[in-house]
PDB file of N, CA and C in Angstrom:
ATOM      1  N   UNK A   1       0.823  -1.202   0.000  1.00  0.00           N
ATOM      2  CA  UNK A   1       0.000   0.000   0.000  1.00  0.00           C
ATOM      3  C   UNK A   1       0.861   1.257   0.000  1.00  0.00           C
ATOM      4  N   UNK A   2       1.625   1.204   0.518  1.00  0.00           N
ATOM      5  CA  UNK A   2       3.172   2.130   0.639  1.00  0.00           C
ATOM      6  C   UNK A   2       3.544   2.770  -0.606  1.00  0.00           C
ATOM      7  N   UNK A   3       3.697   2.006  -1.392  1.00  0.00           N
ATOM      8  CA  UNK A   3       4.105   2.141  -2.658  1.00  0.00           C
ATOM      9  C   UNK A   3       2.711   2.458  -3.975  1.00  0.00           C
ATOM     10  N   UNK A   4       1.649   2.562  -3.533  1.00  0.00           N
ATOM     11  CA  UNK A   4       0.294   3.500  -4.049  1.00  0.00           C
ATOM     12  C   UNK A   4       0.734   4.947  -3.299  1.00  0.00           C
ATOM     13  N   UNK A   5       0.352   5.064  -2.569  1.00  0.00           N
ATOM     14  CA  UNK A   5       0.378   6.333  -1.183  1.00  0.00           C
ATOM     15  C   UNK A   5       1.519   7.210  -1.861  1.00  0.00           C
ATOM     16  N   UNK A   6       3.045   6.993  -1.217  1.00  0.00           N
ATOM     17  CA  UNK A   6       3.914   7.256  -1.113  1.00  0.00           C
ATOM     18  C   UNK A   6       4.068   8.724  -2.575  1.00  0.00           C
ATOM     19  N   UNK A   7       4.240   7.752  -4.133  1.00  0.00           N
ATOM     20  CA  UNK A   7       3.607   8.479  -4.896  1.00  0.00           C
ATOM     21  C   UNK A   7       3.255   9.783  -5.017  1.00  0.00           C
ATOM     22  N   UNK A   8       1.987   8.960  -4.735  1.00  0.00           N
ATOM     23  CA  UNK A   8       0.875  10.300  -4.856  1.00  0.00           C
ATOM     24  C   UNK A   8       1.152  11.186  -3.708  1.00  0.00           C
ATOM     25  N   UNK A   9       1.741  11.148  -2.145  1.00  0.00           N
ATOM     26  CA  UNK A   9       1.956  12.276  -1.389  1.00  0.00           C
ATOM     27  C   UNK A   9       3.296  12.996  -2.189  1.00  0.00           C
ATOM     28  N   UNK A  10       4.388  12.181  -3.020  1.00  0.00           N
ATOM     29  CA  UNK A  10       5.538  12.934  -3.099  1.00  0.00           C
ATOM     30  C   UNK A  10       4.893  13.776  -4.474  1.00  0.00           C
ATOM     31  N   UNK A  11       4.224  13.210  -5.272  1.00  0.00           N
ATOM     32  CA  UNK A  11       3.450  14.721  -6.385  1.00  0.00           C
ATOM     33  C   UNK A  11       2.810  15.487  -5.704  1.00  0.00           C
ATOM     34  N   UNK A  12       2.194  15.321  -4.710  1.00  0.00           N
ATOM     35  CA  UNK A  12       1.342  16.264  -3.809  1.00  0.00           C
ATOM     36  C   UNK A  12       2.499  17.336  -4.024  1.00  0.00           C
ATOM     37  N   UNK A  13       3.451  17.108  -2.843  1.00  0.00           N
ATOM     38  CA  UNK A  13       3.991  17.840  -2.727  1.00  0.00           C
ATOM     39  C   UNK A  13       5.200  18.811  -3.425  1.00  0.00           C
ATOM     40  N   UNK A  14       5.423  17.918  -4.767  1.00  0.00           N
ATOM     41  CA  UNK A  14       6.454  18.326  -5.906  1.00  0.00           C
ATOM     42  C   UNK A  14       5.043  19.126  -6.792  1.00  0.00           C
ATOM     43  N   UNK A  15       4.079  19.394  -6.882  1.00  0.00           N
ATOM     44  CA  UNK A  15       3.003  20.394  -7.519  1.00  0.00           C
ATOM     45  C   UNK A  15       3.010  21.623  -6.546  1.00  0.00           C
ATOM     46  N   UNK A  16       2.812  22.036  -5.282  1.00  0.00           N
ATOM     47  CA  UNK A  16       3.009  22.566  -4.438  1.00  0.00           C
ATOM     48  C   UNK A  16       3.997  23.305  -4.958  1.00  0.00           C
ATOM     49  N   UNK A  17       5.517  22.730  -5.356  1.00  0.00           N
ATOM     50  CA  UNK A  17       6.508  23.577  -5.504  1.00  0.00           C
ATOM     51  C   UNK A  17       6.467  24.387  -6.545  1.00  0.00           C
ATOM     52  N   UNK A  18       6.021  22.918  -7.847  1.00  0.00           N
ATOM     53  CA  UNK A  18       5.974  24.018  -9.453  1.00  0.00           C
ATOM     54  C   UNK A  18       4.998  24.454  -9.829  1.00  0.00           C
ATOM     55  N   UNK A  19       3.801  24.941  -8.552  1.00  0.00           N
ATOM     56  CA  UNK A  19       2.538  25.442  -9.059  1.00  0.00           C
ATOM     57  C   UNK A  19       3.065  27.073  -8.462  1.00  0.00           C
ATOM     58  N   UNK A  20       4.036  27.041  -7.114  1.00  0.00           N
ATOM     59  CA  UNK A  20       4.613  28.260  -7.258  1.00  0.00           C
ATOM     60  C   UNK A  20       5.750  28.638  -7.698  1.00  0.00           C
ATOM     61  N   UNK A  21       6.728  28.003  -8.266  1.00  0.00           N
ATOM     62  CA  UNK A  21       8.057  28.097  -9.406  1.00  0.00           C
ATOM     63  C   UNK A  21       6.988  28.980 -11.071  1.00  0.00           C
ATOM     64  N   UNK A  22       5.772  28.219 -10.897  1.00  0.00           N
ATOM     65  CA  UNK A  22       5.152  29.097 -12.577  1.00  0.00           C
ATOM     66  C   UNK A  22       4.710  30.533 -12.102  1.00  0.00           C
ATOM     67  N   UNK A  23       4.026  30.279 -10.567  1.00  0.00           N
ATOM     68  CA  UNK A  23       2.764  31.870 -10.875  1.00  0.00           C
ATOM     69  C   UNK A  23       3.009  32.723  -9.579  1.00  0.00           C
ATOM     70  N   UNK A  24       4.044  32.045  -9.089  1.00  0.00           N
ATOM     71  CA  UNK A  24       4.007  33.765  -7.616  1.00  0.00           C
ATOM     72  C   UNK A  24       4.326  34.636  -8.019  1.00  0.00           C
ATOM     73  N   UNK A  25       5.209  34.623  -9.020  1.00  0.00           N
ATOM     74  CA  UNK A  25       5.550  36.186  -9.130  1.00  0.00           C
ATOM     75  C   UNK A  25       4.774  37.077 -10.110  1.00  0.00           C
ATOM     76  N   UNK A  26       3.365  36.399 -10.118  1.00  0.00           N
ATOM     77  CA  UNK A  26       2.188  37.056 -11.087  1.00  0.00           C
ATOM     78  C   UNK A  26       1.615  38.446 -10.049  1.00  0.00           C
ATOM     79  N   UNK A  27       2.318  38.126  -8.611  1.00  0.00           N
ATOM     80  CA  UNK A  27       1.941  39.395  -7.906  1.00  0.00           C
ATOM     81  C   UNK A  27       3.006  40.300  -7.676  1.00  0.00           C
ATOM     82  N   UNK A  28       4.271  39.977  -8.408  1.00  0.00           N
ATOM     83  CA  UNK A  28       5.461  40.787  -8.450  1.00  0.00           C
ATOM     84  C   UNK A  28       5.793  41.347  -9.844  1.00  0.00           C
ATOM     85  N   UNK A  29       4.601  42.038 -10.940  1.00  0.00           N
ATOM     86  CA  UNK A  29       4.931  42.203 -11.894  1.00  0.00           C
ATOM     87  C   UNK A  29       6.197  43.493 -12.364  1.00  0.00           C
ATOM     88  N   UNK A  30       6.639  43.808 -11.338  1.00  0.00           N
ATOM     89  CA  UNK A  30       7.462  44.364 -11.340  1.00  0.00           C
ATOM     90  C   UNK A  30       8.888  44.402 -11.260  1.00  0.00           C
ATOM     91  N   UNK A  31       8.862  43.245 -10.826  1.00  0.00           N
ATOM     92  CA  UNK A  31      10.216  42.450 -10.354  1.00  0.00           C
ATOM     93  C   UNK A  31      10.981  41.623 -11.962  1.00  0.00           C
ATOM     94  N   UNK A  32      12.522  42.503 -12.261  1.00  0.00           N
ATOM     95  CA  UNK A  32      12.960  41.908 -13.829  1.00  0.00           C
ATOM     96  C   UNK A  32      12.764  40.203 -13.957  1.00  0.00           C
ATOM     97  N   UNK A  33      11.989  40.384 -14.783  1.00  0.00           N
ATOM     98  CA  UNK A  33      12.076  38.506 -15.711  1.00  0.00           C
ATOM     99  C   UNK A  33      13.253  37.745 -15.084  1.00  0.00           C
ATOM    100  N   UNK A  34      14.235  38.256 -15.798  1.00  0.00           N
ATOM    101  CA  UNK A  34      15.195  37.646 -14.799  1.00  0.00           C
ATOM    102  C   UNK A  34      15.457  36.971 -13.691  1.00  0.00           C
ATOM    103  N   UNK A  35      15.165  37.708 -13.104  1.00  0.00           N
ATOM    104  CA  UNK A  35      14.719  37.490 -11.499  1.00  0.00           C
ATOM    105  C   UNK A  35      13.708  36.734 -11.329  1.00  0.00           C
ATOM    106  N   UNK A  36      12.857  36.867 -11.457  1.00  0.00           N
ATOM    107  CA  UNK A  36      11.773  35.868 -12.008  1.00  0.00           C
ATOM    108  C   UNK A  36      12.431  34.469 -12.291  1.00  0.00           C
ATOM    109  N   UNK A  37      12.658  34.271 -12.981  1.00  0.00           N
ATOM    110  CA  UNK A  37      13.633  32.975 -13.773  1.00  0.00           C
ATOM    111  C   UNK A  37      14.576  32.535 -12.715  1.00  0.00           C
ATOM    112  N   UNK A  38      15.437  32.994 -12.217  1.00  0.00           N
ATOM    113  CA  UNK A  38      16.234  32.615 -12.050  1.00  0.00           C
ATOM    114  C   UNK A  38      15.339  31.800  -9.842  1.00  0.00           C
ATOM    115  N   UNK A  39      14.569  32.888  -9.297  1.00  0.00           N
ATOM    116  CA  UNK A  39      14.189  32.365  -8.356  1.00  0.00           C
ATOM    117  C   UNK A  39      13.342  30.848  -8.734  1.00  0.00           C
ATOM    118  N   UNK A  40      12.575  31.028  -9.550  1.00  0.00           N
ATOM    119  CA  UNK A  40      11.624  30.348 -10.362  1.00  0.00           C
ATOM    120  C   UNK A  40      12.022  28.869 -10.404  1.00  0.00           C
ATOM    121  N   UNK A  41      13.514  28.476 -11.065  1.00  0.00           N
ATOM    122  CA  UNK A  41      14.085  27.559 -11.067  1.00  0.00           C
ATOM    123  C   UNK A  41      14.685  26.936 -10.071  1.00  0.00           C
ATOM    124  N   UNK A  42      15.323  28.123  -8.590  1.00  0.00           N
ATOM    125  CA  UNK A  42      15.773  26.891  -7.725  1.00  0.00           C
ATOM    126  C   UNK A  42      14.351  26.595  -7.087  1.00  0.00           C
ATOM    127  N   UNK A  43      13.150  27.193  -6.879  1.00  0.00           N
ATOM    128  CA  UNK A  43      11.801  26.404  -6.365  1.00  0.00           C
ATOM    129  C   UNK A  43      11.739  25.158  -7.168  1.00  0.00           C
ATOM    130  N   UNK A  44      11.815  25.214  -8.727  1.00  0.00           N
ATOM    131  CA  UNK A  44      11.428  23.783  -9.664  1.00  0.00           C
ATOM    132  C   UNK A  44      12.393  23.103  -9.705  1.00  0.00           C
ATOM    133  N   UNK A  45      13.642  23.059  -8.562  1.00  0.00           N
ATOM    134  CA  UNK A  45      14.465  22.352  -8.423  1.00  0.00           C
ATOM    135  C   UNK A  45      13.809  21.451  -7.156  1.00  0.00           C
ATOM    136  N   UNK A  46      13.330  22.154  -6.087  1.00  0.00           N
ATOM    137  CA  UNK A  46      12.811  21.088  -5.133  1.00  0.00           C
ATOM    138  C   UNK A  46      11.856  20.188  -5.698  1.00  0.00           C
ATOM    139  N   UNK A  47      10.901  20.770  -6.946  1.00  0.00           N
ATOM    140  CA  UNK A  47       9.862  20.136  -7.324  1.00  0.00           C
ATOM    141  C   UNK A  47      10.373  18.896  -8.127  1.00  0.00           C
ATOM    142  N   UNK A  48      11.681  19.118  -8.227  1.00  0.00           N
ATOM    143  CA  UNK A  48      12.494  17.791  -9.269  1.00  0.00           C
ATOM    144  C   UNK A  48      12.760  16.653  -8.916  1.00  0.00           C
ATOM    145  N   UNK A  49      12.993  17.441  -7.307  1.00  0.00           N
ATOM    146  CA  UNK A  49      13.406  16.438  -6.255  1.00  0.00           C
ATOM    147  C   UNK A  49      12.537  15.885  -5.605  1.00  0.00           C
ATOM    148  N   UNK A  50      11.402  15.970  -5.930  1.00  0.00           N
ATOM    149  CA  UNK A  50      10.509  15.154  -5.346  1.00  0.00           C
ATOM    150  C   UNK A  50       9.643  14.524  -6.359  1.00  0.00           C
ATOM    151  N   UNK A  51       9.261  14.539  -7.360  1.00  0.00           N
ATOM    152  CA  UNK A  51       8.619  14.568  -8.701  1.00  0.00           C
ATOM    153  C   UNK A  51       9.293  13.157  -9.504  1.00  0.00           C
ATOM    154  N   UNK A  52      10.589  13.527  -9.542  1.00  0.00           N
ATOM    155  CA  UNK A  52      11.548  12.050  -9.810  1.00  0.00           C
ATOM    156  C   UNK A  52      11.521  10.980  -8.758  1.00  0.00           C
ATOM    157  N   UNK A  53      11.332  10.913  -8.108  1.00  0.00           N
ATOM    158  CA  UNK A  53      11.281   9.874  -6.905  1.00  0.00           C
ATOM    159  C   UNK A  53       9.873   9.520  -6.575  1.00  0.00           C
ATOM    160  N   UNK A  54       9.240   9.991  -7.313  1.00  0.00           N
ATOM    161  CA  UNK A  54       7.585   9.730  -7.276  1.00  0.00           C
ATOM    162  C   UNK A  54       7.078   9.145  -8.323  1.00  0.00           C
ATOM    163  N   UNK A  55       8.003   9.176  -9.767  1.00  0.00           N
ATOM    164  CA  UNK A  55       7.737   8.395 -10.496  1.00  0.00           C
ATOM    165  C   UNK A  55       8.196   7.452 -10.545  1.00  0.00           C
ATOM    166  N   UNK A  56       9.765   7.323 -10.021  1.00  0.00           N
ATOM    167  CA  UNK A  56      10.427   5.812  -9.956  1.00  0.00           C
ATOM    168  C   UNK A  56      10.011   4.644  -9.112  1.00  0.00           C
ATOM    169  N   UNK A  57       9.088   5.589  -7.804  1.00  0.00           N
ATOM    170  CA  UNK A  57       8.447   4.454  -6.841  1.00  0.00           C
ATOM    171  C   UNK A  57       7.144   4.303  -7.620  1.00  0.00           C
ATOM    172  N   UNK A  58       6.582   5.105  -8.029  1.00  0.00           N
ATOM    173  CA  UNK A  58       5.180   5.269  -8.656  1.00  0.00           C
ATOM    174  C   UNK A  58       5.160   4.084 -10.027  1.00  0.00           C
ATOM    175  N   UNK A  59       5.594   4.217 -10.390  1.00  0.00           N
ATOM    176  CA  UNK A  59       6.435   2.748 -11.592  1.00  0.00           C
ATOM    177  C   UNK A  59       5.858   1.746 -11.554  1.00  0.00           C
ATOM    178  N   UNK A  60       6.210   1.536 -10.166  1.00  0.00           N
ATOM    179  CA  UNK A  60       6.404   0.376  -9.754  1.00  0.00           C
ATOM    180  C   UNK A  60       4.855  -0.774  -9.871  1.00  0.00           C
ATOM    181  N   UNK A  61       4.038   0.261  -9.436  1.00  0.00           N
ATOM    182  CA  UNK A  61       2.212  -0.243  -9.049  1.00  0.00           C
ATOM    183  C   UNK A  61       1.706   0.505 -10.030  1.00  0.00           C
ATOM    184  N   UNK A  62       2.277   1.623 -10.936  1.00  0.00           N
ATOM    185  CA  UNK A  62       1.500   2.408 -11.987  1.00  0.00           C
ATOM    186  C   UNK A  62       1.977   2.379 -12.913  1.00  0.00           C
ATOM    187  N   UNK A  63       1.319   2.178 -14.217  1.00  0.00           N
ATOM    188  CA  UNK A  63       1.757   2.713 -15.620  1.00  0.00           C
ATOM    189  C   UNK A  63       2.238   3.829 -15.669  1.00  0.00           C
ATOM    190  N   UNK A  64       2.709   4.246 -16.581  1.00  0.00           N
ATOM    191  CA  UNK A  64       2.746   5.603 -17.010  1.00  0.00           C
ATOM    192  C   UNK A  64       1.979   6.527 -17.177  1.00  0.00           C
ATOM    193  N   UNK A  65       1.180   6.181 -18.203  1.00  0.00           N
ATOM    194  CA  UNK A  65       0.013   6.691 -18.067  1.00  0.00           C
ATOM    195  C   UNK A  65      -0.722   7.279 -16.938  1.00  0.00           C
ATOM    196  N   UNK A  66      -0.744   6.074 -15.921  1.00  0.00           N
ATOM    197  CA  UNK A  66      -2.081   6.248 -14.789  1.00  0.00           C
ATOM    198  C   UNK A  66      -0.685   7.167 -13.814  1.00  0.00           C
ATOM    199  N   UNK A  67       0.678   7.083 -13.872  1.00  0.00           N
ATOM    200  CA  UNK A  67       1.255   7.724 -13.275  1.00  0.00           C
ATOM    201  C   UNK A  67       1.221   9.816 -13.600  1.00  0.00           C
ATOM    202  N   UNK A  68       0.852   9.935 -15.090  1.00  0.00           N
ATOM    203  CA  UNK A  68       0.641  10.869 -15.552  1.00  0.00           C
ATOM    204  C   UNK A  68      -0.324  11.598 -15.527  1.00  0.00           C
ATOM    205  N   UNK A  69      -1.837  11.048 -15.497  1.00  0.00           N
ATOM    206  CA  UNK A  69      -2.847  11.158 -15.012  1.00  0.00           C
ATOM    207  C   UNK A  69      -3.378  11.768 -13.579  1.00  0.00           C
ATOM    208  N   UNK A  70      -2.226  10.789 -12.853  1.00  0.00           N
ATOM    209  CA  UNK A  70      -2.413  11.307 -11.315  1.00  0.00           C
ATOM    210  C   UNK A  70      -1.874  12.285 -11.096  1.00  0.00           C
ATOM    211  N   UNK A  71      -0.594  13.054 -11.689  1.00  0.00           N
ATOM    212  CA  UNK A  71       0.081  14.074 -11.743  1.00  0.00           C
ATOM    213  C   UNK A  71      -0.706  15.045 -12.111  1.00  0.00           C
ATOM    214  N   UNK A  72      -1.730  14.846 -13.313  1.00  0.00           N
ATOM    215  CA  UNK A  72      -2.534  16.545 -14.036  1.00  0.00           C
ATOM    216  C   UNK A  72      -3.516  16.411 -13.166  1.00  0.00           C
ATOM    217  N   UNK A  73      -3.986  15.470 -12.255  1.00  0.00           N
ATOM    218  CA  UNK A  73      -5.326  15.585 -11.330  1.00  0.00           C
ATOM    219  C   UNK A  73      -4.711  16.282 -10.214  1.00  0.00           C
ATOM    220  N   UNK A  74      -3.400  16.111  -9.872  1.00  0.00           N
ATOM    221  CA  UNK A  74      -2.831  16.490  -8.563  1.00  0.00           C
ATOM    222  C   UNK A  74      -2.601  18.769  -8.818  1.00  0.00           C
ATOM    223  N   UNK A  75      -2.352  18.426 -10.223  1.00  0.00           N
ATOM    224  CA  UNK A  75      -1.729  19.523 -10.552  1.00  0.00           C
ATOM    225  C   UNK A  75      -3.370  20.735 -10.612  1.00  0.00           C
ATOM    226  N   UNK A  76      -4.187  20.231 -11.362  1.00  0.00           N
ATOM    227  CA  UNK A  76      -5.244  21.062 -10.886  1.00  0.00           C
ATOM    228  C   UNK A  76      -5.971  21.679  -9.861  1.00  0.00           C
ATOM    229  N   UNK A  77      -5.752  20.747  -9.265  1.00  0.00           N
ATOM    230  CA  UNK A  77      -6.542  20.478  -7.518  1.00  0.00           C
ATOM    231  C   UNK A  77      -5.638  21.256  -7.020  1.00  0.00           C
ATOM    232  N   UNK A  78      -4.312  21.420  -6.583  1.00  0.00           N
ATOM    233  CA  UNK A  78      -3.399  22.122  -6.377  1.00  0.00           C
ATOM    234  C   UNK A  78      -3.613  23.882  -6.791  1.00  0.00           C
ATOM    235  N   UNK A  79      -3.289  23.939  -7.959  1.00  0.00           N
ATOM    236  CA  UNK A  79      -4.034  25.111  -8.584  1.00  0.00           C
ATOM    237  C   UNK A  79      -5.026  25.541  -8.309  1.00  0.00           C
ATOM    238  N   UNK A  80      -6.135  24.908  -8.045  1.00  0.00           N
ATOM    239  CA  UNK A  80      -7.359  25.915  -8.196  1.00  0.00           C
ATOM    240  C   UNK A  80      -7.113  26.274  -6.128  1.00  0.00           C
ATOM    241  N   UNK A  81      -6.755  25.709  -5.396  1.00  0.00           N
ATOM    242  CA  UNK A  81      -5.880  26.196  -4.008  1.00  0.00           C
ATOM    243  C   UNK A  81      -5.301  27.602  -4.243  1.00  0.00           C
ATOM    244  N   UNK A  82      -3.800  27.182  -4.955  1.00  0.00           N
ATOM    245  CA  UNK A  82      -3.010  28.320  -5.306  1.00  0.00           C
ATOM    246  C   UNK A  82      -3.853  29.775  -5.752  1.00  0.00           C
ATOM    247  N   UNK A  83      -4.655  29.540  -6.381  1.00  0.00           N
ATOM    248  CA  UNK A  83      -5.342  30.452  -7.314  1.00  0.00           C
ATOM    249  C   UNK A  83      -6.003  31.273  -6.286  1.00  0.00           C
ATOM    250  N   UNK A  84      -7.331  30.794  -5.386  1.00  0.00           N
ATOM    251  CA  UNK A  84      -7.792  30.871  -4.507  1.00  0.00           C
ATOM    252  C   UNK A  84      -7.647  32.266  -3.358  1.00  0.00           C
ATOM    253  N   UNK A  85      -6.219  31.315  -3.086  1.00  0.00           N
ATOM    254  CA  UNK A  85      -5.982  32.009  -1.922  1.00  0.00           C
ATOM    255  C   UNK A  85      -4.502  32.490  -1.941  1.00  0.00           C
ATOM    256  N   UNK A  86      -3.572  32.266  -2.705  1.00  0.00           N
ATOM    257  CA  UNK A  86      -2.221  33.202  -3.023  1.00  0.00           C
ATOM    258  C   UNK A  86      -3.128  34.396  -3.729  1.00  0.00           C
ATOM    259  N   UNK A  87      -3.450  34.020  -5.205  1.00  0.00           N
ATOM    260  CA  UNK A  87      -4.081  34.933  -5.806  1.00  0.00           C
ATOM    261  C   UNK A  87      -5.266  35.785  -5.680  1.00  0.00           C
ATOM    262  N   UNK A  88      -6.048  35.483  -5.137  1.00  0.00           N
ATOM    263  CA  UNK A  88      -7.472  35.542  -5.055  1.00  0.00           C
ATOM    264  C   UNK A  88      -8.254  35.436  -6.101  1.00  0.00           C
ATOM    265  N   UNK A  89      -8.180  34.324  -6.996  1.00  0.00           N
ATOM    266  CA  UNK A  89      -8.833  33.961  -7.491  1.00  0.00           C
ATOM    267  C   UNK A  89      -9.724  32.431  -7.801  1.00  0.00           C
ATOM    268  N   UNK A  90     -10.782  32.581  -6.915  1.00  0.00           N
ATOM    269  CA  UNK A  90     -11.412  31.553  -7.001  1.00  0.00           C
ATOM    270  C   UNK A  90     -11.515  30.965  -8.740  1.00  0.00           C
ATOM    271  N   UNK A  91     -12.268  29.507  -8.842  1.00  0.00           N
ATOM    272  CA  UNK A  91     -12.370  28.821  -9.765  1.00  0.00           C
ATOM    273  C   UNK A  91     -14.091  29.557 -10.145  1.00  0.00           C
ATOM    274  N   UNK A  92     -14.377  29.640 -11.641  1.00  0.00           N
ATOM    275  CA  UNK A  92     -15.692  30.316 -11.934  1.00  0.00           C
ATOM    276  C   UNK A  92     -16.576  28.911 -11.978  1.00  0.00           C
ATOM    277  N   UNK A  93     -17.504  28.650 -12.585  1.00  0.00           N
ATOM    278  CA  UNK A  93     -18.464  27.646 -12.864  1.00  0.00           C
ATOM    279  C   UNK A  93     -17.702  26.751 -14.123  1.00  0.00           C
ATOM    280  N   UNK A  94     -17.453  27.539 -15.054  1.00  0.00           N
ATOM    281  CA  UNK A  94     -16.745  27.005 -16.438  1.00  0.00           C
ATOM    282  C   UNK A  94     -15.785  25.955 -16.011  1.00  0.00           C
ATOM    283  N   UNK A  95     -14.541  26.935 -14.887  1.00  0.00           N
ATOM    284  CA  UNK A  95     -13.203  25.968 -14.691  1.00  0.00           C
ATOM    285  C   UNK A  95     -13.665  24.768 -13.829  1.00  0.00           C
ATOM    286  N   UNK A  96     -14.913  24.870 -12.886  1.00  0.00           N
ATOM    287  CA  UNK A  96     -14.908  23.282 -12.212  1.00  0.00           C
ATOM    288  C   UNK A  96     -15.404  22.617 -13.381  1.00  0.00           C
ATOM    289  N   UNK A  97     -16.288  22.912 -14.241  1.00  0.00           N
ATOM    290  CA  UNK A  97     -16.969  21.841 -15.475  1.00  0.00           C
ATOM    291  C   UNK A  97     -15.935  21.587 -15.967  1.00  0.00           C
ATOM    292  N   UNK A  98     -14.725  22.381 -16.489  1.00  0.00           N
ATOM    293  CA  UNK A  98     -13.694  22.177 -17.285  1.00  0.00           C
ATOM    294  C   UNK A  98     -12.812  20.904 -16.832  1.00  0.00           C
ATOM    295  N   UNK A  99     -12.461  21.509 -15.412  1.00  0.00           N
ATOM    296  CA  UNK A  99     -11.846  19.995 -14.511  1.00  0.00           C
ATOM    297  C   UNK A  99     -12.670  19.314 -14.026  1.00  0.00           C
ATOM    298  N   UNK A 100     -13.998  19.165 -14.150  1.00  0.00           N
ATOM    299  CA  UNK A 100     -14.738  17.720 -13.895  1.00  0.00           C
ATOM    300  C   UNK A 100     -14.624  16.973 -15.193  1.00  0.00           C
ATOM    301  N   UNK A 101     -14.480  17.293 -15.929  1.00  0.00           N
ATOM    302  CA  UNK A 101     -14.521  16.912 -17.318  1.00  0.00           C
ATOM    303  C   UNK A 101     -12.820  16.108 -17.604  1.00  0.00           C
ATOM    304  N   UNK A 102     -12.177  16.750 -17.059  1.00  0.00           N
ATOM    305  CA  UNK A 102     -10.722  15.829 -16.788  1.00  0.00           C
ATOM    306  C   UNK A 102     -10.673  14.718 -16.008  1.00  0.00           C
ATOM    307  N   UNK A 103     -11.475  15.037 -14.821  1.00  0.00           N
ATOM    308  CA  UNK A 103     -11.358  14.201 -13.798  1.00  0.00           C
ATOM    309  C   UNK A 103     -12.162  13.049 -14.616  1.00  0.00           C
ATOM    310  N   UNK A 104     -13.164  13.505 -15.186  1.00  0.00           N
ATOM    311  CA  UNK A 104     -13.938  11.983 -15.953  1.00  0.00           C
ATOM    312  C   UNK A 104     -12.793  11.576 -16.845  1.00  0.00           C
ATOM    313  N   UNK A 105     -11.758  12.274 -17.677  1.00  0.00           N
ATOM    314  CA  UNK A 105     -11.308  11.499 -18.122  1.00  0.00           C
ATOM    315  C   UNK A 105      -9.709  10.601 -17.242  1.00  0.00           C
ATOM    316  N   UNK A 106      -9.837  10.875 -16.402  1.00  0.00           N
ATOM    317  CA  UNK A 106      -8.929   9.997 -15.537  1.00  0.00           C
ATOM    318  C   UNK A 106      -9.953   8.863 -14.944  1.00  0.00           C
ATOM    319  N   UNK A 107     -10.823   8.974 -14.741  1.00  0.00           N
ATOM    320  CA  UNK A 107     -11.800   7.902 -14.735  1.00  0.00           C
ATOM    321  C   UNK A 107     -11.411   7.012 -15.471  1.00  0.00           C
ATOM    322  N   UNK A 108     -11.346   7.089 -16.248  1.00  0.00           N
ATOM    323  CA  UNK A 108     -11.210   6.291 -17.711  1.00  0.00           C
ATOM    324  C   UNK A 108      -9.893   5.777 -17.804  1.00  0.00           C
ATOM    325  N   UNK A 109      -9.055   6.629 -17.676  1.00  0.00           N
ATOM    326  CA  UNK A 109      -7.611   5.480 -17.477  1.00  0.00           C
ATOM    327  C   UNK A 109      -7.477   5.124 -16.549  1.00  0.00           C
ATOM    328  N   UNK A 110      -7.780   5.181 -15.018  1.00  0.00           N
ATOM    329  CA  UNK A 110      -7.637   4.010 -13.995  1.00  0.00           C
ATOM    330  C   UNK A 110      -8.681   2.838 -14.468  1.00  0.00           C
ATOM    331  N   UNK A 111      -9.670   3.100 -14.984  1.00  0.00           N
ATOM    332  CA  UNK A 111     -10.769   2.170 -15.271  1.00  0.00           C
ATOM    333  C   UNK A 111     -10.348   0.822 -15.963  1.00  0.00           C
ATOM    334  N   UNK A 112      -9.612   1.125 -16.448  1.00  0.00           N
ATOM    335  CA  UNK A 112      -8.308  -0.189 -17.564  1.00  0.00           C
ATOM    336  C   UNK A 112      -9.269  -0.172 -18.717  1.00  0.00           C
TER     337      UNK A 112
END
């Protein structure tokens, strides 16, 4: 069971990193690109470090696929958080239909 779990907590937490490595500094539009970039990358460095070790255990009990799957479900769910409450921007009616509509299709690849 370890090796289901394990996984999915280490994308938990490697989305966490590169959901803010893409968009925090959407409230620092002032701050040079550069800078931007360059902070940007050592955050999507922790996210590497946990992200790779989530697929090599993740492997193991998951396809690829269903390993990939669990990653864009993790990565939304994550996001619409981030969005929320870093940003203040809640999800409208459209974006939950939009990601229920994903989530059905991850339905479909755990489904075999």
């Amino acid at each position: 069971m370890q090796n289901h779990l394990l996984p999915v907590a280490l994308l938990v937490a490697s989305n966490v990193f590169m959901t803010f490595a893409w968009y925090w500094h959407l409230k620092f539009r002032t701050m040079p690109i550069l800078t931007v970039i360059l902070i940007s990358w050592g955050i999507a460095l922790a996210e590497y470090m946990l992200a790779v070790p989530a697929n090599r255990i993740g492997y193991q009990v998951y396809t690829a696929a269903q390993l990939k799957t669990i990653q864009e479900v993790i990565t939304l769910t994550v996001f619409v958080g981030f969005s929320a409450f870093y940003l203040g921007q809640g999800p409208t009616w459209n974006t939950l239909i939009g990601f229920s509509l994903i989530a059905l299709g991850a339905y479909f690849v755990f489904r075999g």
